[in-house]
C-alpha atoms as a PDB file:
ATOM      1  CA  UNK A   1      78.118  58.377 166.384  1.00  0.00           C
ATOM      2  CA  UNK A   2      77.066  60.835 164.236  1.00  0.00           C
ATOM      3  CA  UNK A   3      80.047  62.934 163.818  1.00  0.00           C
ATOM      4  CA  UNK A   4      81.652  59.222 162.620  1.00  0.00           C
ATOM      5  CA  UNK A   5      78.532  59.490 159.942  1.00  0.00           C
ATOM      6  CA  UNK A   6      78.996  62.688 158.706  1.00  0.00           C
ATOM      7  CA  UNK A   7      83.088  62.129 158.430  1.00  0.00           C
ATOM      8  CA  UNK A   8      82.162  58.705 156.949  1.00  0.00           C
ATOM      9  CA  UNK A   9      79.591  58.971 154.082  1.00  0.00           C
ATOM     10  CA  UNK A  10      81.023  61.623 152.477  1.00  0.00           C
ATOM     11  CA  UNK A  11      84.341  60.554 152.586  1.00  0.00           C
ATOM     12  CA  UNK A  12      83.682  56.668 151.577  1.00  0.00           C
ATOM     13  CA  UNK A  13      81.162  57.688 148.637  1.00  0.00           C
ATOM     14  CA  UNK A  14      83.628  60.057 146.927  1.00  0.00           C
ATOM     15  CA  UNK A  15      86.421  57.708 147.391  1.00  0.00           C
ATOM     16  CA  UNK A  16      85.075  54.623 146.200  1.00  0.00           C
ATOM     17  CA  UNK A  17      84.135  57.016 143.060  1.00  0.00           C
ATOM     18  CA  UNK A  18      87.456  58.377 142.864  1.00  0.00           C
ATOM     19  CA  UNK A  19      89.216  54.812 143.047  1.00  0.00           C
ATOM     20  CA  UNK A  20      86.401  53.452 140.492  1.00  0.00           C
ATOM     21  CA  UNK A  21      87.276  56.646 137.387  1.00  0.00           C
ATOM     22  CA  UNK A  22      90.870  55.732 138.423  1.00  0.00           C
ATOM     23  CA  UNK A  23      91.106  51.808 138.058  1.00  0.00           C
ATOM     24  CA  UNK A  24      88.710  52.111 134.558  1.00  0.00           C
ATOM     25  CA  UNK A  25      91.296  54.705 133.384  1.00  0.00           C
ATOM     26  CA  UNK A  26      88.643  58.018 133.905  1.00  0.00           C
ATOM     27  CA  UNK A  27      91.420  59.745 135.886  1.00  0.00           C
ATOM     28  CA  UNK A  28      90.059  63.042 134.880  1.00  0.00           C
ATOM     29  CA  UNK A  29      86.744  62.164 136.890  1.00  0.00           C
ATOM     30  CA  UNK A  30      88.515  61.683 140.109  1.00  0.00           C
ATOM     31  CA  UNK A  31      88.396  65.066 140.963  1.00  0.00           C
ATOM     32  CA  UNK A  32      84.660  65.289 139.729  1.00  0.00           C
ATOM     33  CA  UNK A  33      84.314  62.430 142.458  1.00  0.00           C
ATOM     34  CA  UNK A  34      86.174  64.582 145.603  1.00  0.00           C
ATOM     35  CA  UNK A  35      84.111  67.325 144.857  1.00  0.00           C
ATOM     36  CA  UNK A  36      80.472  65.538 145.005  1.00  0.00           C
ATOM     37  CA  UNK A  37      81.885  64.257 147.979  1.00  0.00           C
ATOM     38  CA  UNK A  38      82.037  67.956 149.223  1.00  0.00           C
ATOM     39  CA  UNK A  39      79.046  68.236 148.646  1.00  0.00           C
ATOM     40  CA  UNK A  40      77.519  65.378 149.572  1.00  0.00           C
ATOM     41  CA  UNK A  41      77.904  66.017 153.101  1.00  0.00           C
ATOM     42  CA  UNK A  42      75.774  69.499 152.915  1.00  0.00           C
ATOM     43  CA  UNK A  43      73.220  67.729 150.978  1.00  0.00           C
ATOM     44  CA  UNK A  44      73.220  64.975 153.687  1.00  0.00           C
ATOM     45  CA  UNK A  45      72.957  67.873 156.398  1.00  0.00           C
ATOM     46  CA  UNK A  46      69.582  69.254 154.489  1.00  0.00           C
ATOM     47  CA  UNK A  47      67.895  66.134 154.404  1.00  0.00           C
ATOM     48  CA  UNK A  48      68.741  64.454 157.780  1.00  0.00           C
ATOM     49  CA  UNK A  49      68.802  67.632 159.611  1.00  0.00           C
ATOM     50  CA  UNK A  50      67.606  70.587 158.267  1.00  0.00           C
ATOM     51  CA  UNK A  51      64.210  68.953 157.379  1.00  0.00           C
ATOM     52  CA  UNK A  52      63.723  66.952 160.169  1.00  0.00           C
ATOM     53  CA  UNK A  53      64.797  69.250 162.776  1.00  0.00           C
ATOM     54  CA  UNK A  54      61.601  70.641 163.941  1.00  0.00           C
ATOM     55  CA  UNK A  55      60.043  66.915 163.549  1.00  0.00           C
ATOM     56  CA  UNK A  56      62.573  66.025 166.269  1.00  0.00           C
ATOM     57  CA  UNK A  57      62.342  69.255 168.282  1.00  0.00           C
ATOM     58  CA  UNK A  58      58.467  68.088 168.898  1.00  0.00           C
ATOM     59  CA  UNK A  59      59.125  64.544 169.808  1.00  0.00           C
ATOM     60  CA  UNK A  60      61.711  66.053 172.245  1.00  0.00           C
ATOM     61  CA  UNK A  61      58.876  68.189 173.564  1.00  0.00           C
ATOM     62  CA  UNK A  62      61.146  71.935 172.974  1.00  0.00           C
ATOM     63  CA  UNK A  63      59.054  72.837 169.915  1.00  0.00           C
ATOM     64  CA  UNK A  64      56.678  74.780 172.114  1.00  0.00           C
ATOM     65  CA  UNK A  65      59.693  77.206 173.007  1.00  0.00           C
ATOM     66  CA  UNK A  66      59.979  78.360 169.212  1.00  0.00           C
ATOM     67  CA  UNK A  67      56.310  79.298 169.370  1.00  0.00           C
ATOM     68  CA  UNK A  68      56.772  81.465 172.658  1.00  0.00           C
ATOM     69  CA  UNK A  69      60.062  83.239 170.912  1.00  0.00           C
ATOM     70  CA  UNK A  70      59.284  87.196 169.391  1.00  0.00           C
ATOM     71  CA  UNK A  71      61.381  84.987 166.134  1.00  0.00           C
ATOM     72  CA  UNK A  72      59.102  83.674 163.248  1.00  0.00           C
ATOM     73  CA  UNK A  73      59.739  80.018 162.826  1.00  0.00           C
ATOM     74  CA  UNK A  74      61.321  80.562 159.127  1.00  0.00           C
ATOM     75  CA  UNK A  75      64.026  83.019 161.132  1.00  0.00           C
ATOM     76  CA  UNK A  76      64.441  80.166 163.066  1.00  0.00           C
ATOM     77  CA  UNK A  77      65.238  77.425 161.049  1.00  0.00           C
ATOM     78  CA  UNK A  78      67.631  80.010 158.982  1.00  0.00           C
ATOM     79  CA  UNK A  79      69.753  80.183 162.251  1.00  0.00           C
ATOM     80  CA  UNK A  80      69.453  76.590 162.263  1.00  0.00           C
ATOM     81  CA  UNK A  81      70.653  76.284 158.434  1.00  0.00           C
ATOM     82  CA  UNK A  82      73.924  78.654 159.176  1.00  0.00           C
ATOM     83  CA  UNK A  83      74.836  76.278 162.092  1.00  0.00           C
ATOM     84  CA  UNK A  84      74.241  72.979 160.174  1.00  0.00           C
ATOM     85  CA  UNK A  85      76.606  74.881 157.434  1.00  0.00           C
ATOM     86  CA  UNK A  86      79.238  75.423 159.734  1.00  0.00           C
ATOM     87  CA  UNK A  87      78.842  72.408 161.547  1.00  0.00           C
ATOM     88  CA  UNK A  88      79.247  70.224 158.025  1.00  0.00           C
ATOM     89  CA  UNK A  89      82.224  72.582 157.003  1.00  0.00           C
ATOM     90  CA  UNK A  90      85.006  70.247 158.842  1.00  0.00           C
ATOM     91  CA  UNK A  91      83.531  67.128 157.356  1.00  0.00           C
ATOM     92  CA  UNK A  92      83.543  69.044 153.910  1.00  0.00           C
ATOM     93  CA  UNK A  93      87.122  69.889 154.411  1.00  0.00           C
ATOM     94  CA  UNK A  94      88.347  66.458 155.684  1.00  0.00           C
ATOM     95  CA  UNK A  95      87.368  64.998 151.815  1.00  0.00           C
ATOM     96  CA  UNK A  96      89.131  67.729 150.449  1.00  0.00           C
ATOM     97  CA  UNK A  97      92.147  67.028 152.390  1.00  0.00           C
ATOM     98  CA  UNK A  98      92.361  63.340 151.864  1.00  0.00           C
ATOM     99  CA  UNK A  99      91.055  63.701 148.488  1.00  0.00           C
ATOM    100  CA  UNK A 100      93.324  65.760 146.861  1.00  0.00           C
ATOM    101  CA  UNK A 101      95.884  64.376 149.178  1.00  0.00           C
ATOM    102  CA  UNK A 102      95.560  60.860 147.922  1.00  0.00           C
ATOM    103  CA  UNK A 103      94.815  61.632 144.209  1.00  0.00           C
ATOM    104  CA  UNK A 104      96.808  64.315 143.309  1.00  0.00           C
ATOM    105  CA  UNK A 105      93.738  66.437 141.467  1.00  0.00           C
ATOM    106  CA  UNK A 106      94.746  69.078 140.148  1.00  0.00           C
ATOM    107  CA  UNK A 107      92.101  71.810 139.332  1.00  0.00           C
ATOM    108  CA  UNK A 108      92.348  75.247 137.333  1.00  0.00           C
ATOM    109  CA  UNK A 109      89.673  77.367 139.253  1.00  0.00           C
ATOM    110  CA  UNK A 110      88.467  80.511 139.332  1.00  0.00           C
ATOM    111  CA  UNK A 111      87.771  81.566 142.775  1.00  0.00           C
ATOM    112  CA  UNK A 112      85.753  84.254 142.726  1.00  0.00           C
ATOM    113  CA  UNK A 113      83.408  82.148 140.511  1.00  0.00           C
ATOM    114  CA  UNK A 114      83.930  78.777 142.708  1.00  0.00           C
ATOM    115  CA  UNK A 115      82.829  81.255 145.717  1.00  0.00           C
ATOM    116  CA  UNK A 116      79.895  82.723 144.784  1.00  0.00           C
ATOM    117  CA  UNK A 117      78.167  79.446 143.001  1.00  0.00           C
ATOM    118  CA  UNK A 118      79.506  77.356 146.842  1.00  0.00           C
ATOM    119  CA  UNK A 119      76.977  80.172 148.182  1.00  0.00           C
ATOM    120  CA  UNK A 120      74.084  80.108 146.046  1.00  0.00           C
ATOM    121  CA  UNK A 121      74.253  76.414 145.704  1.00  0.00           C
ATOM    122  CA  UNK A 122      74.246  76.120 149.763  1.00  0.00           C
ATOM    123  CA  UNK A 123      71.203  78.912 149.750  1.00  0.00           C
ATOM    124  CA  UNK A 124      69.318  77.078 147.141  1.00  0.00           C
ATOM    125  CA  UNK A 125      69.557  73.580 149.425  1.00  0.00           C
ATOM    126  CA  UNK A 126      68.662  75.105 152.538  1.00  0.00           C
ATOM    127  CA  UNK A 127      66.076  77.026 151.095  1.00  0.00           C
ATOM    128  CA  UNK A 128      64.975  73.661 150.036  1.00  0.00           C
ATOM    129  CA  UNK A 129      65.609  72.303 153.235  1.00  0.00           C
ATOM    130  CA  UNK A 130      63.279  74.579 154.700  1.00  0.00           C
ATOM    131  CA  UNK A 131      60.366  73.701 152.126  1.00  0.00           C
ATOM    132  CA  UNK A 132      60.984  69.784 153.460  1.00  0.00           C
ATOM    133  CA  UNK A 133      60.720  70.851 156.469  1.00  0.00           C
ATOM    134  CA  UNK A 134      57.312  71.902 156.470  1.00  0.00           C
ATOM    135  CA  UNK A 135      56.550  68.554 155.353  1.00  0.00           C
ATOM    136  CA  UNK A 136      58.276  67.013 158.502  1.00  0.00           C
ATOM    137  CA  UNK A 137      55.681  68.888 160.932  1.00  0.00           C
ATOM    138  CA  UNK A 138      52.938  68.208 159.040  1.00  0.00           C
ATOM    139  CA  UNK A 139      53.217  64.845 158.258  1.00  0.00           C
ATOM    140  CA  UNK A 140      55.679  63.823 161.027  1.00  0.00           C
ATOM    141  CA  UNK A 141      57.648  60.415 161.020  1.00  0.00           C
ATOM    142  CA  UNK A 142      55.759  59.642 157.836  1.00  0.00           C
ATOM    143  CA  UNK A 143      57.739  61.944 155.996  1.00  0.00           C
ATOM    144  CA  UNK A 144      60.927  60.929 156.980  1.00  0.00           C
ATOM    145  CA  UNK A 145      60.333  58.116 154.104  1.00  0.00           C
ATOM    146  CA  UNK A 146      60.914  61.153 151.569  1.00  0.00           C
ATOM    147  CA  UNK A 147      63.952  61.011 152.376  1.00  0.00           C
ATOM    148  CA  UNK A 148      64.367  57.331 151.277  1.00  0.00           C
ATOM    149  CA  UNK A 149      62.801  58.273 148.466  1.00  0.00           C
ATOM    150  CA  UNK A 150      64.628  61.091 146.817  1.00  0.00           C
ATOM    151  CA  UNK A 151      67.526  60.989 148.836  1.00  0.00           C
ATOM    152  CA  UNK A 152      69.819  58.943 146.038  1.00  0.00           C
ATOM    153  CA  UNK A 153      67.522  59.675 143.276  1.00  0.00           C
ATOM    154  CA  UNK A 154      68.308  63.186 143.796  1.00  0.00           C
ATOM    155  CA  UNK A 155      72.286  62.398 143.996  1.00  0.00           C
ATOM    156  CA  UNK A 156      72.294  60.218 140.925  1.00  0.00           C
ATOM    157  CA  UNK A 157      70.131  62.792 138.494  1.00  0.00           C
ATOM    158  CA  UNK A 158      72.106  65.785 140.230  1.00  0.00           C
ATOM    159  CA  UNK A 159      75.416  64.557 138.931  1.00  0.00           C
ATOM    160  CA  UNK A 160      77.362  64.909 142.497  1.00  0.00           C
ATOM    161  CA  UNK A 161      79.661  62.539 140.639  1.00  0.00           C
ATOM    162  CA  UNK A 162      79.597  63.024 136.838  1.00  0.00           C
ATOM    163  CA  UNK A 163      78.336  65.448 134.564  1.00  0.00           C
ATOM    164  CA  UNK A 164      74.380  64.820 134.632  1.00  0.00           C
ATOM    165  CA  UNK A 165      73.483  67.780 131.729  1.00  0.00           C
ATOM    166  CA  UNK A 166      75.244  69.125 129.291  1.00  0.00           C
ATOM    167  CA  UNK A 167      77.874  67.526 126.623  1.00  0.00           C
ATOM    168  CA  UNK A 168      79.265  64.948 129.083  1.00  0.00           C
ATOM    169  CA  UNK A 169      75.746  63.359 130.557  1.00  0.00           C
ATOM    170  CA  UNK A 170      74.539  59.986 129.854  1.00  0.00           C
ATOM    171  CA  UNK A 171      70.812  60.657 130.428  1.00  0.00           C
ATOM    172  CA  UNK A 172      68.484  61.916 127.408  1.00  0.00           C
ATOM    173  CA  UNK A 173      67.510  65.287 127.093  1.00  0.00           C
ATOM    174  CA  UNK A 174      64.402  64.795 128.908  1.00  0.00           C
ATOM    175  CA  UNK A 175      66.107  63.334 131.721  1.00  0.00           C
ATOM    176  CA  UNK A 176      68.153  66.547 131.507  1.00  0.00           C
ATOM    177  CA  UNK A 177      65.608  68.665 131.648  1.00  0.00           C
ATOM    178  CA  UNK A 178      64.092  67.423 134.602  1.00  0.00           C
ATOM    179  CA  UNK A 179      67.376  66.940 136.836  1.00  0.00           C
ATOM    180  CA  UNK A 180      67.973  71.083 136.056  1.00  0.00           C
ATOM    181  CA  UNK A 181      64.968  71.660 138.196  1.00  0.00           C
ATOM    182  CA  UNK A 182      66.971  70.173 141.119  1.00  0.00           C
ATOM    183  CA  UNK A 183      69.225  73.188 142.874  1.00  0.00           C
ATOM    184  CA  UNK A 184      71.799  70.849 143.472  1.00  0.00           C
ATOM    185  CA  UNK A 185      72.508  69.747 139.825  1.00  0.00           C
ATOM    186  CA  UNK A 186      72.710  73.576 138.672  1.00  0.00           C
ATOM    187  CA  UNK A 187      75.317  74.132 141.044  1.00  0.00           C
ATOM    188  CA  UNK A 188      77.292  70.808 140.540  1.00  0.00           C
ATOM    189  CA  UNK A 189      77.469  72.065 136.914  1.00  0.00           C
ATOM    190  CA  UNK A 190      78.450  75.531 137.987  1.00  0.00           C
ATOM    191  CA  UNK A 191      81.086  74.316 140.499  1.00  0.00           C
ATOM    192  CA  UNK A 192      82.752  71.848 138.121  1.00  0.00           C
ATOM    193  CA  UNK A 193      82.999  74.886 135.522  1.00  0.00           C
ATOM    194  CA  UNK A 194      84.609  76.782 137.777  1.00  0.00           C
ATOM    195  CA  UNK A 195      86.729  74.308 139.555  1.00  0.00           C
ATOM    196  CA  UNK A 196      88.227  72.526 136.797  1.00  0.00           C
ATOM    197  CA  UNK A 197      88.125  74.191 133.824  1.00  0.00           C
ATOM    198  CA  UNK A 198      88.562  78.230 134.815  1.00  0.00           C
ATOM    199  CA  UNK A 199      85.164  78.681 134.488  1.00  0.00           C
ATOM    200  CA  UNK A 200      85.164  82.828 134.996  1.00  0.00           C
ATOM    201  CA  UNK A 201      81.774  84.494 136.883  1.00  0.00           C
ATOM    202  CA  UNK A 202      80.849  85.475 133.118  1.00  0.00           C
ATOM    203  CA  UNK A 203      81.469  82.122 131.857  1.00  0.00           C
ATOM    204  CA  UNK A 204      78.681  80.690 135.048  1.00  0.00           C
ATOM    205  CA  UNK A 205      76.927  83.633 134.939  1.00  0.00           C
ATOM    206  CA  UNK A 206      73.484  81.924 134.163  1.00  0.00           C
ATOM    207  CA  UNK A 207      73.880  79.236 136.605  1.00  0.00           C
ATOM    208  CA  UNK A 208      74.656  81.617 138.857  1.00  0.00           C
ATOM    209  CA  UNK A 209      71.126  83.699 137.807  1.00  0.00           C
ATOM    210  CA  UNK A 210      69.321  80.552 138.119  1.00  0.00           C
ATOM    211  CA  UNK A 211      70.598  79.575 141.829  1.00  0.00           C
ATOM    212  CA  UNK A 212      69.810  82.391 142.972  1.00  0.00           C
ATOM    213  CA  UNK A 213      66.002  82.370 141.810  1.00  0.00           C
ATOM    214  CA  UNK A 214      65.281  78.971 142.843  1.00  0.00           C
ATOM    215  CA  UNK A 215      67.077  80.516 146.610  1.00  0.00           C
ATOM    216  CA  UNK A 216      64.378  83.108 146.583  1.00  0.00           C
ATOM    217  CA  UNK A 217      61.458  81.113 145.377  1.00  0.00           C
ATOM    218  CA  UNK A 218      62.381  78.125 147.841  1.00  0.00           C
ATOM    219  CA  UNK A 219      62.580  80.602 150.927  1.00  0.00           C
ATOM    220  CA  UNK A 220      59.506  82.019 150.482  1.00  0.00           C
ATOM    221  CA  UNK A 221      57.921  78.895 149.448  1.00  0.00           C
ATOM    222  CA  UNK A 222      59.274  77.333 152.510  1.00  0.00           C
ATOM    223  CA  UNK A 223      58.450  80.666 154.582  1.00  0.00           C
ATOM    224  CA  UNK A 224      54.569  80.557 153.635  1.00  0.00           C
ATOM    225  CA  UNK A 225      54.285  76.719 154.178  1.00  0.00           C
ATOM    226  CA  UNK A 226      55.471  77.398 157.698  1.00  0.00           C
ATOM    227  CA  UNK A 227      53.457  80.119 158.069  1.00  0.00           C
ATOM    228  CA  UNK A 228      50.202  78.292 156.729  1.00  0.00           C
ATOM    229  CA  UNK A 229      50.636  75.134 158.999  1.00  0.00           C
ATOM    230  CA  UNK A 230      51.426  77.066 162.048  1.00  0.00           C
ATOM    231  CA  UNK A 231      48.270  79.167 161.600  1.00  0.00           C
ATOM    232  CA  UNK A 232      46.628  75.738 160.930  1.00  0.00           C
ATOM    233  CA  UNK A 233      48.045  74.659 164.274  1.00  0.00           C
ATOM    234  CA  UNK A 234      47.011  77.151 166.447  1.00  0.00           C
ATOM    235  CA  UNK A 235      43.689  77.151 165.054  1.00  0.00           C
ATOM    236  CA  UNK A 236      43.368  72.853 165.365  1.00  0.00           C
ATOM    237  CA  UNK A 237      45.578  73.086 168.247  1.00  0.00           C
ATOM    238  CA  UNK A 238      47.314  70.199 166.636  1.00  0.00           C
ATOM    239  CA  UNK A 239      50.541  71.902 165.950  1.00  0.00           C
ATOM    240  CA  UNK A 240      52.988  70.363 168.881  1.00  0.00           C
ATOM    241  CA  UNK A 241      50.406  67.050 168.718  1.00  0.00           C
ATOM    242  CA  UNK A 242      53.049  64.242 168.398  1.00  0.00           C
ATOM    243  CA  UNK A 243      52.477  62.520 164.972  1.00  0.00           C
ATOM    244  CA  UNK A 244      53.968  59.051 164.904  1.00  0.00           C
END
């Protein structure tokens, strides 16, 4: 079931985008469409698993474990990011193949730069991932509604699909401003650069700068959260307490 899901959303969103530029003559946003599509199924791996993972280890009853391991809990959910990565990589590359298949895109990149923003904008999300998850064991199933909440907020003012700052967005500047403190719309912008117009590493350089600090501040934000609510736990003795 949910390998169908994580084939399926991506794949459906970024198509029904890609058939919608091409039947209102935007042809040149079809490719914008495949490649939100990429991403959307890493974004949908940070919210509906990276978050919630340690939520659902403690309804399973394994949480416990982590706290016996030599690991801190942050080490742990990194592991945990690098698998979700590679385990969303196929889905990732099935829109790419029936994407560019199907639509013909053509795309003028510079790999080097396309390479190094894929990796900060992945280490940005998780990082963020890991900040939401803190959330998840503190507040348990009550935070799962976050999700609902920013989930396609986040994908609309991120610009998986269109350009959300800059030249080409449709939202004020103020709108603008706002969506750049999102990781995922800084490296949208960076990875349509470098995908489609031959955007070099100079050329992203800043987006690149910017990824990378919001990767650092959002793992050790993320790091001392866990930290704090563990030693919160331990000290309540409400840290594997089922919260429903």
């Amino acid at each position: 079931m949910w390998v169908a899901i994580n084939l399926a959303v991506p794949l459906l969103s970024s198509l029904a985008m890609a058939l919608l530029y091409g039947s209102t003559g935007l042809t040149r946003y079809e490719g914008f469409a495949i490649l939100g599509g990429v991403v959307l199924a890493f974004w949908g791996n940070v919210l509906w698993s990276m978050a919630s993972q340690f939520n659902w280890d403690k309804e399973e009853g394994i949480f416990e474990i982590y706290l016996v391991s030599p690991a801190p809990i942050s080490a742990i959910l990194v592991g945990m990011s690098l698998g979700g990565i590679l385990g969303t990589a196929p889905s990732a590359a099935f829109v790419i193949l029936i994407g560019w298949t199907f639509f013909h895109i053509s795309i003028n990149a510079s790999w080097l730069a396309v390479s190094l923003t894929f990796i900060l904008t992945l280490a940005s999300l998780y990082a963020m991932g890991m900040v939401l998850s803190s959330l998840y064991l503190a507040y348990g199933r009550e935070a799962e509604s976050l999700n609902n909440a920013i989930g396609e907020p986040i994908t609309l003012l991120s610009g998986l699909y269109f350009p959300s700052i800059g030249s080409g967005s449709p939202f004020p500047f103020a709108i603008q401003v706002a969506a750049s403190l999102i990781p995922l719309t800084i490296g949208m912008d960076a990875l349509r650069k470098s995908v489609f117009y031959t955007g070099s590493v100079n050329s992203v350089s800043l987006d690149l700068l910017v990824l990378a600090a919001m990767a650092v501040v959002l793992l050790f934000l993320g790091d001392r959260a866990l930290k704090a609510l563990e030693e919160r736990g331990r000290r309540e003795g409400t840290l594997v307490l089922r919260l429903r």
